[in-house]
PDB file of N, CA and C in Angstrom:
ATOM      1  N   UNK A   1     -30.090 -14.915   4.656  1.00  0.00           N
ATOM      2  CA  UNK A   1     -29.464 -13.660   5.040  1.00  0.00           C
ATOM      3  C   UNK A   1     -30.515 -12.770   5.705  1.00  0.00           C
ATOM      4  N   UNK A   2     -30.447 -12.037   6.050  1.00  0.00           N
ATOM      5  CA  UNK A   2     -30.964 -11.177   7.340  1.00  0.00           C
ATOM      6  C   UNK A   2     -31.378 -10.320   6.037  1.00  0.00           C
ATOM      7  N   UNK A   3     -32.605  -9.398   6.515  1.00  0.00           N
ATOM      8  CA  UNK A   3     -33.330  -8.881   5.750  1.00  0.00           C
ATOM      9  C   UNK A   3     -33.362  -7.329   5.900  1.00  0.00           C
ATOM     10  N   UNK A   4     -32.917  -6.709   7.299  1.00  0.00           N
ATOM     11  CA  UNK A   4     -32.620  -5.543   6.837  1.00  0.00           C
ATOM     12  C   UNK A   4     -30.728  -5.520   7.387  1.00  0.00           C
ATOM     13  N   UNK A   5     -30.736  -4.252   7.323  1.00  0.00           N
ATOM     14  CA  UNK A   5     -29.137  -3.758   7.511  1.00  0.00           C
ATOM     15  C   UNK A   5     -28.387  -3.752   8.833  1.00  0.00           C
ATOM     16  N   UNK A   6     -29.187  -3.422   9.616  1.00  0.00           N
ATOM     17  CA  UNK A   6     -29.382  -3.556  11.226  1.00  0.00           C
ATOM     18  C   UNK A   6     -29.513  -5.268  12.197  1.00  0.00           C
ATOM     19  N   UNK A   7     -30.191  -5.829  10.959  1.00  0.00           N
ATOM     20  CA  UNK A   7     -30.129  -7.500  11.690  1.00  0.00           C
ATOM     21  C   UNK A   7     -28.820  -7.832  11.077  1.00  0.00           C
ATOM     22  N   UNK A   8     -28.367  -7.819   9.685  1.00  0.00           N
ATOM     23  CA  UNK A   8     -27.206  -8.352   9.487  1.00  0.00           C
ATOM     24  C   UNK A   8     -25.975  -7.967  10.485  1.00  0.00           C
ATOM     25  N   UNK A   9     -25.625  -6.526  10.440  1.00  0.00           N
ATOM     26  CA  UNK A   9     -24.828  -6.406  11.582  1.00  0.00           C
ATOM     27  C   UNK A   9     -24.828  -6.825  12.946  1.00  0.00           C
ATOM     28  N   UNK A  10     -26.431  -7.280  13.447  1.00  0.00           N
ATOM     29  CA  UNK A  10     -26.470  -8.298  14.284  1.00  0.00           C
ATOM     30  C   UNK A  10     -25.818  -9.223  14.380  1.00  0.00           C
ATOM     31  N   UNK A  11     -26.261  -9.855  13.461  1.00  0.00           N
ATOM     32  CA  UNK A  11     -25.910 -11.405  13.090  1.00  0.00           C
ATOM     33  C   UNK A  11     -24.207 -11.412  12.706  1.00  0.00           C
ATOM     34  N   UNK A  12     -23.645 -10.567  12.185  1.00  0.00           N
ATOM     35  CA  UNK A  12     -22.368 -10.536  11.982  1.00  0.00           C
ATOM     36  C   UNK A  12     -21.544 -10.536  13.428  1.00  0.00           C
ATOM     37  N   UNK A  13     -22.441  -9.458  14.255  1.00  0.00           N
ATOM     38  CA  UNK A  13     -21.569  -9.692  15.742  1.00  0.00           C
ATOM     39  C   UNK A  13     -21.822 -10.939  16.512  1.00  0.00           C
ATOM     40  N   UNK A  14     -22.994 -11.732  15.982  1.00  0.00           N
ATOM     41  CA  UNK A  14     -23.227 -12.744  16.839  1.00  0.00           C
ATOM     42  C   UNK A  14     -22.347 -13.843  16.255  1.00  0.00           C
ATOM     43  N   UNK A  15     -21.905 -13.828  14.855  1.00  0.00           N
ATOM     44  CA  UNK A  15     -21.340 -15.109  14.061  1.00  0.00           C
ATOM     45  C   UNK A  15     -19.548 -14.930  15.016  1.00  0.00           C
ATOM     46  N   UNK A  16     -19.133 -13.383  14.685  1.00  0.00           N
ATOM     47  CA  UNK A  16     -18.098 -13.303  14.741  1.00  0.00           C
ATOM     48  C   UNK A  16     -17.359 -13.647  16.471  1.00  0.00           C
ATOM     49  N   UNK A  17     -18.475 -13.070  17.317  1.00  0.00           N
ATOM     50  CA  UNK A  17     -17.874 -13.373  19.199  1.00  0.00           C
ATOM     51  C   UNK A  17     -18.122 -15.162  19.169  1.00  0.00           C
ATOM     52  N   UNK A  18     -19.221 -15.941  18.172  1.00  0.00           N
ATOM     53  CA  UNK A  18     -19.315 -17.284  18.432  1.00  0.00           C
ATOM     54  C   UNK A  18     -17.955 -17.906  18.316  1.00  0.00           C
ATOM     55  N   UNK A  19     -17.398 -17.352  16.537  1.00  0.00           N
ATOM     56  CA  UNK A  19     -16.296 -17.815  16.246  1.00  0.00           C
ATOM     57  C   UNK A  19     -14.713 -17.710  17.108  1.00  0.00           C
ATOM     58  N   UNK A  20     -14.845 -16.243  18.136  1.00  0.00           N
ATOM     59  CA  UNK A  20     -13.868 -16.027  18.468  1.00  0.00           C
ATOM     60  C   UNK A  20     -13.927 -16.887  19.836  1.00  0.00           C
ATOM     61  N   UNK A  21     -14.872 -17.236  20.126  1.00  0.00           N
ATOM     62  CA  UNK A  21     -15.576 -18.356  22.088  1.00  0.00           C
ATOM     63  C   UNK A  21     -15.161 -19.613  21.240  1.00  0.00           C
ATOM     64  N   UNK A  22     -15.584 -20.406  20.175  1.00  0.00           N
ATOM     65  CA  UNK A  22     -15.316 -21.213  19.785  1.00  0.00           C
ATOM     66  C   UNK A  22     -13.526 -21.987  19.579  1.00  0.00           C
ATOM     67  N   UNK A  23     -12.653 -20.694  19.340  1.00  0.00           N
ATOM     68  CA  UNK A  23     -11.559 -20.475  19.245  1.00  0.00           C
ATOM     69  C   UNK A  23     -10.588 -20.185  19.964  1.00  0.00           C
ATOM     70  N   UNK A  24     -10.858 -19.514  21.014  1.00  0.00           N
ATOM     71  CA  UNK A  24     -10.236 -18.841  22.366  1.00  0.00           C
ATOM     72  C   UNK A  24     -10.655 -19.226  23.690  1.00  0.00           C
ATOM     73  N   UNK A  25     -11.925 -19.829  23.438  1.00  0.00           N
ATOM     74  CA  UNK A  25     -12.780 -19.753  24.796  1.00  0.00           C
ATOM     75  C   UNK A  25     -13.491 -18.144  25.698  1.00  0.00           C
ATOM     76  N   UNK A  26     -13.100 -17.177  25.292  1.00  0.00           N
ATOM     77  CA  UNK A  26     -13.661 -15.517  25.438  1.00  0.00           C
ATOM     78  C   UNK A  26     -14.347 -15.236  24.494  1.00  0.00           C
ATOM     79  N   UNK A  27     -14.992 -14.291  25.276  1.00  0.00           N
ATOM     80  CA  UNK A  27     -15.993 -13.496  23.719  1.00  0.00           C
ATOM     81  C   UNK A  27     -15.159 -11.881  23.746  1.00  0.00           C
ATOM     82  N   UNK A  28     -15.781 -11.323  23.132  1.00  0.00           N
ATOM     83  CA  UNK A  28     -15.282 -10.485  22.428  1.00  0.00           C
ATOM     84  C   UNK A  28     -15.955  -9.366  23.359  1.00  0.00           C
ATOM     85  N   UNK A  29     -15.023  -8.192  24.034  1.00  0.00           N
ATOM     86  CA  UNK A  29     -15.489  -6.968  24.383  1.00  0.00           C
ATOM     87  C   UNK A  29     -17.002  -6.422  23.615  1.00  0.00           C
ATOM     88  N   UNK A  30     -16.401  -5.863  22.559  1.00  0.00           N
ATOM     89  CA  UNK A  30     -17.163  -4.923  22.315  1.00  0.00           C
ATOM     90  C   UNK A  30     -17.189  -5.410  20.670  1.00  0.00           C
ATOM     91  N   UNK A  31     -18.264  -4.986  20.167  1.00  0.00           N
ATOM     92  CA  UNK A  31     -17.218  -4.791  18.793  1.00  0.00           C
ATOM     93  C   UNK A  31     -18.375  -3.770  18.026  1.00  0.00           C
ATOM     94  N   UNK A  32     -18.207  -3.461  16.891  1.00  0.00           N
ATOM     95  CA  UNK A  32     -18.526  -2.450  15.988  1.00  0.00           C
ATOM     96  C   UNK A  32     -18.909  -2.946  14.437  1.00  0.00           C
ATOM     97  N   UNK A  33     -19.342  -2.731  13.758  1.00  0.00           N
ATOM     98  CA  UNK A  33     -19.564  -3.616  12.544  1.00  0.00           C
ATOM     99  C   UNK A  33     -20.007  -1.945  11.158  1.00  0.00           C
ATOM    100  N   UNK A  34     -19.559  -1.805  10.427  1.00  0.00           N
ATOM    101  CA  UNK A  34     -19.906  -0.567   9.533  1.00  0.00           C
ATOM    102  C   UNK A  34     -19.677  -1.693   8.281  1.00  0.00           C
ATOM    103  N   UNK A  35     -20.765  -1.383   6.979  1.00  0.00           N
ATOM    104  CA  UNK A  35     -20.943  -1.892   5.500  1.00  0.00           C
ATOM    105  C   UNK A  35     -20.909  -0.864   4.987  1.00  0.00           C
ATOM    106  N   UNK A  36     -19.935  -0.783   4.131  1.00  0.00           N
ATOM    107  CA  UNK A  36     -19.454   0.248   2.829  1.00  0.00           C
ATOM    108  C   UNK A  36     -20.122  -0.360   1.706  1.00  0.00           C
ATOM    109  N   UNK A  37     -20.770   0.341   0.676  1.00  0.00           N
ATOM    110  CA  UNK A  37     -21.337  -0.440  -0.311  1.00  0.00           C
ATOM    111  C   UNK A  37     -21.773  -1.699  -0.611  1.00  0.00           C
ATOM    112  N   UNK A  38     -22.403  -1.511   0.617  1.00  0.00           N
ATOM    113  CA  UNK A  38     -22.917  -3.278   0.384  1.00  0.00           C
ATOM    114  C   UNK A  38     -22.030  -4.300   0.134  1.00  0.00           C
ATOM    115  N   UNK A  39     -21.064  -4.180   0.227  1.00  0.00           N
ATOM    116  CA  UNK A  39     -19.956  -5.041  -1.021  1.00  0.00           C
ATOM    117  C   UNK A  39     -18.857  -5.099   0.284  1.00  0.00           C
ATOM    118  N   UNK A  40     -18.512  -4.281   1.355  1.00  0.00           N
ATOM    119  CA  UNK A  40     -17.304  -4.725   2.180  1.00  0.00           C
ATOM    120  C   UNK A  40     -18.082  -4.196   3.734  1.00  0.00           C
ATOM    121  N   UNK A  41     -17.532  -5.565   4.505  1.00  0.00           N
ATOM    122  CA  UNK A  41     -17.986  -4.781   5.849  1.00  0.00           C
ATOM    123  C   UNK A  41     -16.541  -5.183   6.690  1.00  0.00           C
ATOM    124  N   UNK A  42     -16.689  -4.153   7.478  1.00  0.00           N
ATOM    125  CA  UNK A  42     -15.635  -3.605   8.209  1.00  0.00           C
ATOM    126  C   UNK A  42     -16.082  -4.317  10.201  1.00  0.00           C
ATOM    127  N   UNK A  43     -15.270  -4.823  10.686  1.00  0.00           N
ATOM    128  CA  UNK A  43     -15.548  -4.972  11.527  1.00  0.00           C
ATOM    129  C   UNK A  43     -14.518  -4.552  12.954  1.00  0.00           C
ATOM    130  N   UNK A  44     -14.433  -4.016  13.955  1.00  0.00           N
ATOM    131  CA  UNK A  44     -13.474  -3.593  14.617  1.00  0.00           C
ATOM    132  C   UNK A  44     -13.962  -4.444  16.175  1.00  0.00           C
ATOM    133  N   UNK A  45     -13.003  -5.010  16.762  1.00  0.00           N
ATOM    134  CA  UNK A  45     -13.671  -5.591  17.806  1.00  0.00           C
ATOM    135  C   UNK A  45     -12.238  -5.570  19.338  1.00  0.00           C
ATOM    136  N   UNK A  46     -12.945  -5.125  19.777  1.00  0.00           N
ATOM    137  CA  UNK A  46     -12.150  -5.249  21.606  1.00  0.00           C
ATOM    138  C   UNK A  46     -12.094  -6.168  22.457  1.00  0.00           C
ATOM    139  N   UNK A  47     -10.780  -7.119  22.010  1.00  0.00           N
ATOM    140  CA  UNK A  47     -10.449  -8.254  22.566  1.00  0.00           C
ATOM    141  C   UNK A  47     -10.294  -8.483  23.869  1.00  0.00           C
ATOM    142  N   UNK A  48     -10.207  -9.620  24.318  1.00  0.00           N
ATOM    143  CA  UNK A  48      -9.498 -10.092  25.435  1.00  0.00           C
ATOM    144  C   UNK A  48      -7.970 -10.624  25.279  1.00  0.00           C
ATOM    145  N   UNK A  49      -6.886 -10.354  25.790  1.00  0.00           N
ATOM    146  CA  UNK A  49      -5.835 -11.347  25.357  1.00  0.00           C
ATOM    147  C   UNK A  49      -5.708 -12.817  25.888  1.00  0.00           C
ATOM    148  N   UNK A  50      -5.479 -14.293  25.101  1.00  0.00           N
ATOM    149  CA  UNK A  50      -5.469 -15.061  25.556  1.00  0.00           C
ATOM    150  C   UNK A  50      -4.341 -14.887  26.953  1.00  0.00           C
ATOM    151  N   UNK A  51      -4.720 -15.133  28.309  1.00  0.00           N
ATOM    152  CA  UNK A  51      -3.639 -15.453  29.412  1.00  0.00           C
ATOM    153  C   UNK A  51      -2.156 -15.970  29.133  1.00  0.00           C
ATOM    154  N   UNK A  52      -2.251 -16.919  28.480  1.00  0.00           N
ATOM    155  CA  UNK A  52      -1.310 -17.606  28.404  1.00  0.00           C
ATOM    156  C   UNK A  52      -0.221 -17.286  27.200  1.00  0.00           C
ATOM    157  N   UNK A  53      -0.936 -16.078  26.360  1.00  0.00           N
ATOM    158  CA  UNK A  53      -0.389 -15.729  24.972  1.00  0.00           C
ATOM    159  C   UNK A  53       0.311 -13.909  25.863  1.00  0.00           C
ATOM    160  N   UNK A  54      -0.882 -13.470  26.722  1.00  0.00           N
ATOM    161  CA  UNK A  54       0.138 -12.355  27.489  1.00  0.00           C
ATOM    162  C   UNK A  54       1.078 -12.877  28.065  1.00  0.00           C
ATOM    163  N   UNK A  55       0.858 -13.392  29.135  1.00  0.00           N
ATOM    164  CA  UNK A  55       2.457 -14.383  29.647  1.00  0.00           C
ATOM    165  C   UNK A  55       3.567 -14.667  29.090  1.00  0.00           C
ATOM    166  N   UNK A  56       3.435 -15.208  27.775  1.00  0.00           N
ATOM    167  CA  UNK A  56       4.502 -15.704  26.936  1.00  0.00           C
ATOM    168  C   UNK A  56       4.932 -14.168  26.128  1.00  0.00           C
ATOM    169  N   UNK A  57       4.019 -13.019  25.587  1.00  0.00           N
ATOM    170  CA  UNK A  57       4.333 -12.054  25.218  1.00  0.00           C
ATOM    171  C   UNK A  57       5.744 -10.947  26.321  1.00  0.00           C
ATOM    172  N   UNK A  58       5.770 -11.188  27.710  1.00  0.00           N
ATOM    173  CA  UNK A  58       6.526 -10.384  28.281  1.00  0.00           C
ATOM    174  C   UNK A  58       7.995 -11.060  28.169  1.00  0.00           C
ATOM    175  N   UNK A  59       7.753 -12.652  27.650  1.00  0.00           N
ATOM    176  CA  UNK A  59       8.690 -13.263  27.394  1.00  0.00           C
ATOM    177  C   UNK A  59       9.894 -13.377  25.969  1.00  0.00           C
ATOM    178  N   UNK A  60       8.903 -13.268  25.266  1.00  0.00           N
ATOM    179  CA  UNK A  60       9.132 -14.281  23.805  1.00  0.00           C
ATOM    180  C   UNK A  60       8.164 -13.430  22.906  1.00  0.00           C
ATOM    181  N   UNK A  61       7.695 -12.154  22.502  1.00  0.00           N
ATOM    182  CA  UNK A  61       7.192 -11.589  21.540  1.00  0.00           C
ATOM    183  C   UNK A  61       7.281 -12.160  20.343  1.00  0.00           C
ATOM    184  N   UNK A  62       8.520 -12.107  20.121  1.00  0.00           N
ATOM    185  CA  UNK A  62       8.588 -12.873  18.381  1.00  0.00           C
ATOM    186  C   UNK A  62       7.682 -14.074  18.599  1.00  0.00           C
ATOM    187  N   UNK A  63       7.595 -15.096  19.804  1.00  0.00           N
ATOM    188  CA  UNK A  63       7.252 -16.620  19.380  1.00  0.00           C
ATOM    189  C   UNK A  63       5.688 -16.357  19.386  1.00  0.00           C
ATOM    190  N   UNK A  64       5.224 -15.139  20.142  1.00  0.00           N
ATOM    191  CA  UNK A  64       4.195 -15.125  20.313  1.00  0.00           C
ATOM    192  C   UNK A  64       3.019 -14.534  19.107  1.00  0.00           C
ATOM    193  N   UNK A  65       4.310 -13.713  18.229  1.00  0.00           N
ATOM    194  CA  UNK A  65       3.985 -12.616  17.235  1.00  0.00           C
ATOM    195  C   UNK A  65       3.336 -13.977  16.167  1.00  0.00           C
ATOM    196  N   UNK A  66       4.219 -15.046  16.132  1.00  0.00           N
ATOM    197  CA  UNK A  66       4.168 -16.242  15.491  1.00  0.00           C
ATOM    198  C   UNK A  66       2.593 -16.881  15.332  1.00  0.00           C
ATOM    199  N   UNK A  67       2.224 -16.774  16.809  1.00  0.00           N
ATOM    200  CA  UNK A  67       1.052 -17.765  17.320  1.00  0.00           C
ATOM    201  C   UNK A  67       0.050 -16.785  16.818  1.00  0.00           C
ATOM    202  N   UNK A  68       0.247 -15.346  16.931  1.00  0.00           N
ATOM    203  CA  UNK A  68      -0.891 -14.789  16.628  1.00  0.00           C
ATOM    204  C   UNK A  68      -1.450 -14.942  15.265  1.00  0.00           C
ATOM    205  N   UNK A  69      -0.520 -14.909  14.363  1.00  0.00           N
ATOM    206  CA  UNK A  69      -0.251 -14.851  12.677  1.00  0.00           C
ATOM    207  C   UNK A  69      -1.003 -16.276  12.150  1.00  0.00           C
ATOM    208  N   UNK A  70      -0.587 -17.620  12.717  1.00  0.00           N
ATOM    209  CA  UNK A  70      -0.908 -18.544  12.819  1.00  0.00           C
ATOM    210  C   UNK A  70      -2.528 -18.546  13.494  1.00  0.00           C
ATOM    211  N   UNK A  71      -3.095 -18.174  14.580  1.00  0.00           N
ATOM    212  CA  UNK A  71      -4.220 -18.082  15.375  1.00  0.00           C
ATOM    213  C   UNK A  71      -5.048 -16.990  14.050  1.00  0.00           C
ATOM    214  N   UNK A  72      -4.731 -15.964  13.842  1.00  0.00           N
ATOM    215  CA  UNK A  72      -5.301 -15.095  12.918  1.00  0.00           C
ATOM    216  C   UNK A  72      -5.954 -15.987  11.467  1.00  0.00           C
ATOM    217  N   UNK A  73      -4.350 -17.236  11.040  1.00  0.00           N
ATOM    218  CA  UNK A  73      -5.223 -17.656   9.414  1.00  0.00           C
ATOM    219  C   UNK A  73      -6.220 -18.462   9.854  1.00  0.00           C
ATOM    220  N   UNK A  74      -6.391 -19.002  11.068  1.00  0.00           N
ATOM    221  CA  UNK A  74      -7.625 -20.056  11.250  1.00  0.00           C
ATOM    222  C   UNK A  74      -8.625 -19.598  11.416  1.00  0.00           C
ATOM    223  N   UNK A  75      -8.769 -18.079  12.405  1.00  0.00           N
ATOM    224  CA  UNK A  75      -9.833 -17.620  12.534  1.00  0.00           C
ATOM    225  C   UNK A  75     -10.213 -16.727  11.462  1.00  0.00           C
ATOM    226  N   UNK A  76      -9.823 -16.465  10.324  1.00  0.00           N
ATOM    227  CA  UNK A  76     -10.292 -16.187   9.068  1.00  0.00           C
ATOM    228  C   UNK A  76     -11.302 -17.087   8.181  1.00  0.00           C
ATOM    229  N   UNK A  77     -10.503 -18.364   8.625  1.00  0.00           N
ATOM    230  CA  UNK A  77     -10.769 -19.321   7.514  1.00  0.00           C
ATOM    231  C   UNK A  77     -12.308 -19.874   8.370  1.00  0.00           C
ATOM    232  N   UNK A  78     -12.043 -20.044   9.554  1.00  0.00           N
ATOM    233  CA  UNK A  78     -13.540 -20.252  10.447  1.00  0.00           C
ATOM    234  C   UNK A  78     -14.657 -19.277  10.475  1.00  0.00           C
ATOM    235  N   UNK A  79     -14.180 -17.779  10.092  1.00  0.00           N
ATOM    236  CA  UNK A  79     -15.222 -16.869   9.824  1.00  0.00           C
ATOM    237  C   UNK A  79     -15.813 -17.284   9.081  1.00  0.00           C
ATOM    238  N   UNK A  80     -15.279 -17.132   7.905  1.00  0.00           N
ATOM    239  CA  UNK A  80     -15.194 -17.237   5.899  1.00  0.00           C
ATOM    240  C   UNK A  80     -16.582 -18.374   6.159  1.00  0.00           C
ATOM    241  N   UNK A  81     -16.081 -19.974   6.639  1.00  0.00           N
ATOM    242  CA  UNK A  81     -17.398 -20.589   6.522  1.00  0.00           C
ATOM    243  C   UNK A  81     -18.549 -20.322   6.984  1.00  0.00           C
ATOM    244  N   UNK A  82     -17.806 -19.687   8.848  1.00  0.00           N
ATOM    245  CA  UNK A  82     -19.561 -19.757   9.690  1.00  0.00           C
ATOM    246  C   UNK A  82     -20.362 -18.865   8.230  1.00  0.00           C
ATOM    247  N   UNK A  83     -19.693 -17.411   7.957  1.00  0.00           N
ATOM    248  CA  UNK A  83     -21.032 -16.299   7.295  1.00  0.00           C
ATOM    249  C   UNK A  83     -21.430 -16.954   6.063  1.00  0.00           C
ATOM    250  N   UNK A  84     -20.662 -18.084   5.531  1.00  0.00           N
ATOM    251  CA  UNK A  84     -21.317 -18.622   4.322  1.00  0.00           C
ATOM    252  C   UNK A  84     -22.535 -20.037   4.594  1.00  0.00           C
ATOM    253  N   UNK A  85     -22.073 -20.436   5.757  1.00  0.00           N
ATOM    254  CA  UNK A  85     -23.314 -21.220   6.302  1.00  0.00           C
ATOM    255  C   UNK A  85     -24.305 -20.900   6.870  1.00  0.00           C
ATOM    256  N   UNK A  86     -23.770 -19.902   7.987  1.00  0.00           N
ATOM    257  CA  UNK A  86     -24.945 -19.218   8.742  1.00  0.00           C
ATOM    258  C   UNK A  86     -26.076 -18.218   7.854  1.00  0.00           C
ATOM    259  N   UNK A  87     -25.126 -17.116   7.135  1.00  0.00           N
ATOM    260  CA  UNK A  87     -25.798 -15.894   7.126  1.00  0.00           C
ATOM    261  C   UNK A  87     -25.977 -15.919   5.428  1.00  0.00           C
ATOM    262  N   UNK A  88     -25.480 -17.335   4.706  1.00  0.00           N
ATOM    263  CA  UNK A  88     -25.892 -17.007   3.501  1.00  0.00           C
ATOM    264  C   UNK A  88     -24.595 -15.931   2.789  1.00  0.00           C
ATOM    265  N   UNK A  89     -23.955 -15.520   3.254  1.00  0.00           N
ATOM    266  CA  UNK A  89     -23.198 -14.410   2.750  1.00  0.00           C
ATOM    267  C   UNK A  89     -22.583 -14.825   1.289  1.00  0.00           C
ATOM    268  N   UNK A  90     -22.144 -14.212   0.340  1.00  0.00           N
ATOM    269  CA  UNK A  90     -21.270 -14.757  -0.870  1.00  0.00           C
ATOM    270  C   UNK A  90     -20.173 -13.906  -0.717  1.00  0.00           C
ATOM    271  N   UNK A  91     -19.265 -14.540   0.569  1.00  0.00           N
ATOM    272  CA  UNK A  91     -18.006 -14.067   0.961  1.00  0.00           C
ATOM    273  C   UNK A  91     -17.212 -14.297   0.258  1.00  0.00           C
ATOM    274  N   UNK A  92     -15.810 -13.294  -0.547  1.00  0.00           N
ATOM    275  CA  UNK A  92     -14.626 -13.527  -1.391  1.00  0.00           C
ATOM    276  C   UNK A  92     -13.938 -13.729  -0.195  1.00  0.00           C
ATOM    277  N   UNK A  93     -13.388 -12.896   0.081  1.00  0.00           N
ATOM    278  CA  UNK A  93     -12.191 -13.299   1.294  1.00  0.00           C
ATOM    279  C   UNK A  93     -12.624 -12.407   2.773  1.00  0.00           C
ATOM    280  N   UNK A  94     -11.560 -12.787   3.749  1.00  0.00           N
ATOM    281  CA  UNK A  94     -11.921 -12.331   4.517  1.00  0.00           C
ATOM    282  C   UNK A  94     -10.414 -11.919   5.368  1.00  0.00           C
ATOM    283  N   UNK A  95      -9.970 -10.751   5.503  1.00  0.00           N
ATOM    284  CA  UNK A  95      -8.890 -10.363   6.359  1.00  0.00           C
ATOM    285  C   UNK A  95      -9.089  -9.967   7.455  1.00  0.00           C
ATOM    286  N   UNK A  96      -7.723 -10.031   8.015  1.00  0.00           N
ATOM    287  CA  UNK A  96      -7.976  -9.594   9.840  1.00  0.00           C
ATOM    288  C   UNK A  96      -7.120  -9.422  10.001  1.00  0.00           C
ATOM    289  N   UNK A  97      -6.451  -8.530  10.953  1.00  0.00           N
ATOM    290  CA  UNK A  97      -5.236  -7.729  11.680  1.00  0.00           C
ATOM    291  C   UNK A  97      -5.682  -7.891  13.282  1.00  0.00           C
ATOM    292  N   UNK A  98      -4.627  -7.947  14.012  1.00  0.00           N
ATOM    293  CA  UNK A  98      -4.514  -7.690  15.543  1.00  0.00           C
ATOM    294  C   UNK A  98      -3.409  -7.291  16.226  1.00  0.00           C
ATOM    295  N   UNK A  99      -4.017  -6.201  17.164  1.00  0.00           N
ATOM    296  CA  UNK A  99      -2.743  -5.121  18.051  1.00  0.00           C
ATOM    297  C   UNK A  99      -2.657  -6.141  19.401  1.00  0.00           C
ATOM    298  N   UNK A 100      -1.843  -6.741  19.663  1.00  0.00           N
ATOM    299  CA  UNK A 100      -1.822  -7.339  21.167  1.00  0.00           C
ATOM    300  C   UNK A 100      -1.716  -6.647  21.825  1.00  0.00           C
ATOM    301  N   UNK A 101      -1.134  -5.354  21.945  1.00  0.00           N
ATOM    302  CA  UNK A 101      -0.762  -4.234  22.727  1.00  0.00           C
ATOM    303  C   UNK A 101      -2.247  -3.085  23.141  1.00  0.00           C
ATOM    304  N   UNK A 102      -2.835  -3.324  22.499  1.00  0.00           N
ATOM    305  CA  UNK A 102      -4.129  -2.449  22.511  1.00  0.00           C
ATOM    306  C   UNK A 102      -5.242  -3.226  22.893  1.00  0.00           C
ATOM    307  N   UNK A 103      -5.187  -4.686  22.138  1.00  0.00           N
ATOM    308  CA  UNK A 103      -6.416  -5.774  22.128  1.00  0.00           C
ATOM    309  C   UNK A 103      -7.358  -5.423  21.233  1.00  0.00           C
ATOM    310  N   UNK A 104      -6.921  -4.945  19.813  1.00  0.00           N
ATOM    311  CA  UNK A 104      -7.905  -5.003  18.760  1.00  0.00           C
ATOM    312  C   UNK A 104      -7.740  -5.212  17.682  1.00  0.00           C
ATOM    313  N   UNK A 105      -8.479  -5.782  17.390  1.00  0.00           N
ATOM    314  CA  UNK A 105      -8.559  -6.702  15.779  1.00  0.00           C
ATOM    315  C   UNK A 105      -9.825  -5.404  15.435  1.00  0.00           C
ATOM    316  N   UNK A 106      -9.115  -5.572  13.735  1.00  0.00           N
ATOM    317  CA  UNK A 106      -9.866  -5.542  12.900  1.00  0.00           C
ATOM    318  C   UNK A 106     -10.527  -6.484  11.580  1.00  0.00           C
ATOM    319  N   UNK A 107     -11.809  -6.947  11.185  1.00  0.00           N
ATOM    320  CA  UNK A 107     -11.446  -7.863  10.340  1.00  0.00           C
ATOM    321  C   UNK A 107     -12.147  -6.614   9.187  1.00  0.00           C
ATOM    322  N   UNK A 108     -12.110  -7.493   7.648  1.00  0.00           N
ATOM    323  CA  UNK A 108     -12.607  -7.110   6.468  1.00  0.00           C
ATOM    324  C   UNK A 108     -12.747  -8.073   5.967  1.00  0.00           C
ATOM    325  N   UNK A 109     -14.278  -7.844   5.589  1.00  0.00           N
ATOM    326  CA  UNK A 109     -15.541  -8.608   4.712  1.00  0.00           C
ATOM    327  C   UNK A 109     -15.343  -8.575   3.446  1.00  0.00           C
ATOM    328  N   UNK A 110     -15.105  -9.068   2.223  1.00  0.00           N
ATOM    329  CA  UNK A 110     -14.792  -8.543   1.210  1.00  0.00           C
ATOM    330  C   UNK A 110     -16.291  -9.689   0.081  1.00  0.00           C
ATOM    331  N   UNK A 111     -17.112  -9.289  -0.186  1.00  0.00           N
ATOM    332  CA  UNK A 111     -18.678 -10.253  -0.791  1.00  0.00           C
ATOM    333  C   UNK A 111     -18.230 -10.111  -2.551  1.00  0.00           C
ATOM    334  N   UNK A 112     -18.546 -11.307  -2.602  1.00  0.00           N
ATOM    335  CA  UNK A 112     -18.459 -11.495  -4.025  1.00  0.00           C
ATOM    336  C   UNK A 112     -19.000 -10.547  -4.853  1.00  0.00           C
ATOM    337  N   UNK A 113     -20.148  -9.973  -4.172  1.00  0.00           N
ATOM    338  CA  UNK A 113     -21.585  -9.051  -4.927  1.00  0.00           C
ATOM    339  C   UNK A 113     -22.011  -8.052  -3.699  1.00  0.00           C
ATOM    340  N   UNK A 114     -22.438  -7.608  -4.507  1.00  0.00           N
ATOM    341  CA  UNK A 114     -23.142  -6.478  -3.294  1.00  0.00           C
ATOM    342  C   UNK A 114     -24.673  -7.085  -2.775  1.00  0.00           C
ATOM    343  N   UNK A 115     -24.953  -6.645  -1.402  1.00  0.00           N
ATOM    344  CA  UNK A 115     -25.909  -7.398  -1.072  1.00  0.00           C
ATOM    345  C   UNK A 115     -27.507  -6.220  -1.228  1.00  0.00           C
ATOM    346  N   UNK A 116     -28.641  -6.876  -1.888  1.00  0.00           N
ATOM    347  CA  UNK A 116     -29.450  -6.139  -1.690  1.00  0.00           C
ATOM    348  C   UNK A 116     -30.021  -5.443  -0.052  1.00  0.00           C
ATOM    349  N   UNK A 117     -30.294  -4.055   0.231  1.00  0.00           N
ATOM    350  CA  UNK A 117     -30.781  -3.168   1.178  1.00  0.00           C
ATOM    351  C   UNK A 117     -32.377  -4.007   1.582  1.00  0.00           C
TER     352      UNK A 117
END
């Protein structure tokens, strides 16, 4: 694990745009990373929409609302490992929300323990 507070949030933006290129083929706008008590980190990030998932959205919302929900549990479950392989983390769970309409996800870090400063 990264040794001060400033590399981890590094490393969190670098785990998280790998996972989302790995998954989508795009990286991630922008993103933002804030740790509340050591214990939850918050991450907010400015997507790209997949092409082919806007396309089908002016069409078929519900089918698409589907794919996202579905696209969302994998890229949870692909976070969850990279930060427990990469960064050492002792991740409990890990949630995520996304606005297609805006292009932003939020995820939440939720650590077994709080991490020492």
């Amino acid at each position: 694990m990264p040794v001060s507070v400033a590399e981890l949030k590094q490393e969190l933006i670098r785990v998280n745009n790998e996972v989302n290129i790995a998954m989508y083929g795009i990286g991630l706008r922008k993103q933002r990373v804030h740790i509340i008590d050591n214990a939850v980190i918050l991450i907010f990030a400015d997507n790209k929409r997949i092409p082919a998932l806007a396309a089908l959205d002016r069409k078929s919302p519900v089918i698409t609302r589907f794919f996202d929900l579905t696209l969302l549990e994998e890229y949870r479950e692909k976070l969850h490992e990279e930060l427990l392989s990469q960064l050492k983390l002792p991740v409990k769970y890990v949630l995520k929300d996304y606005r297609p309409q805006e292009e932003i996800a939020v995820t939440v870090i939720v650590l077994e323990n709080a991490f020492q400063k």
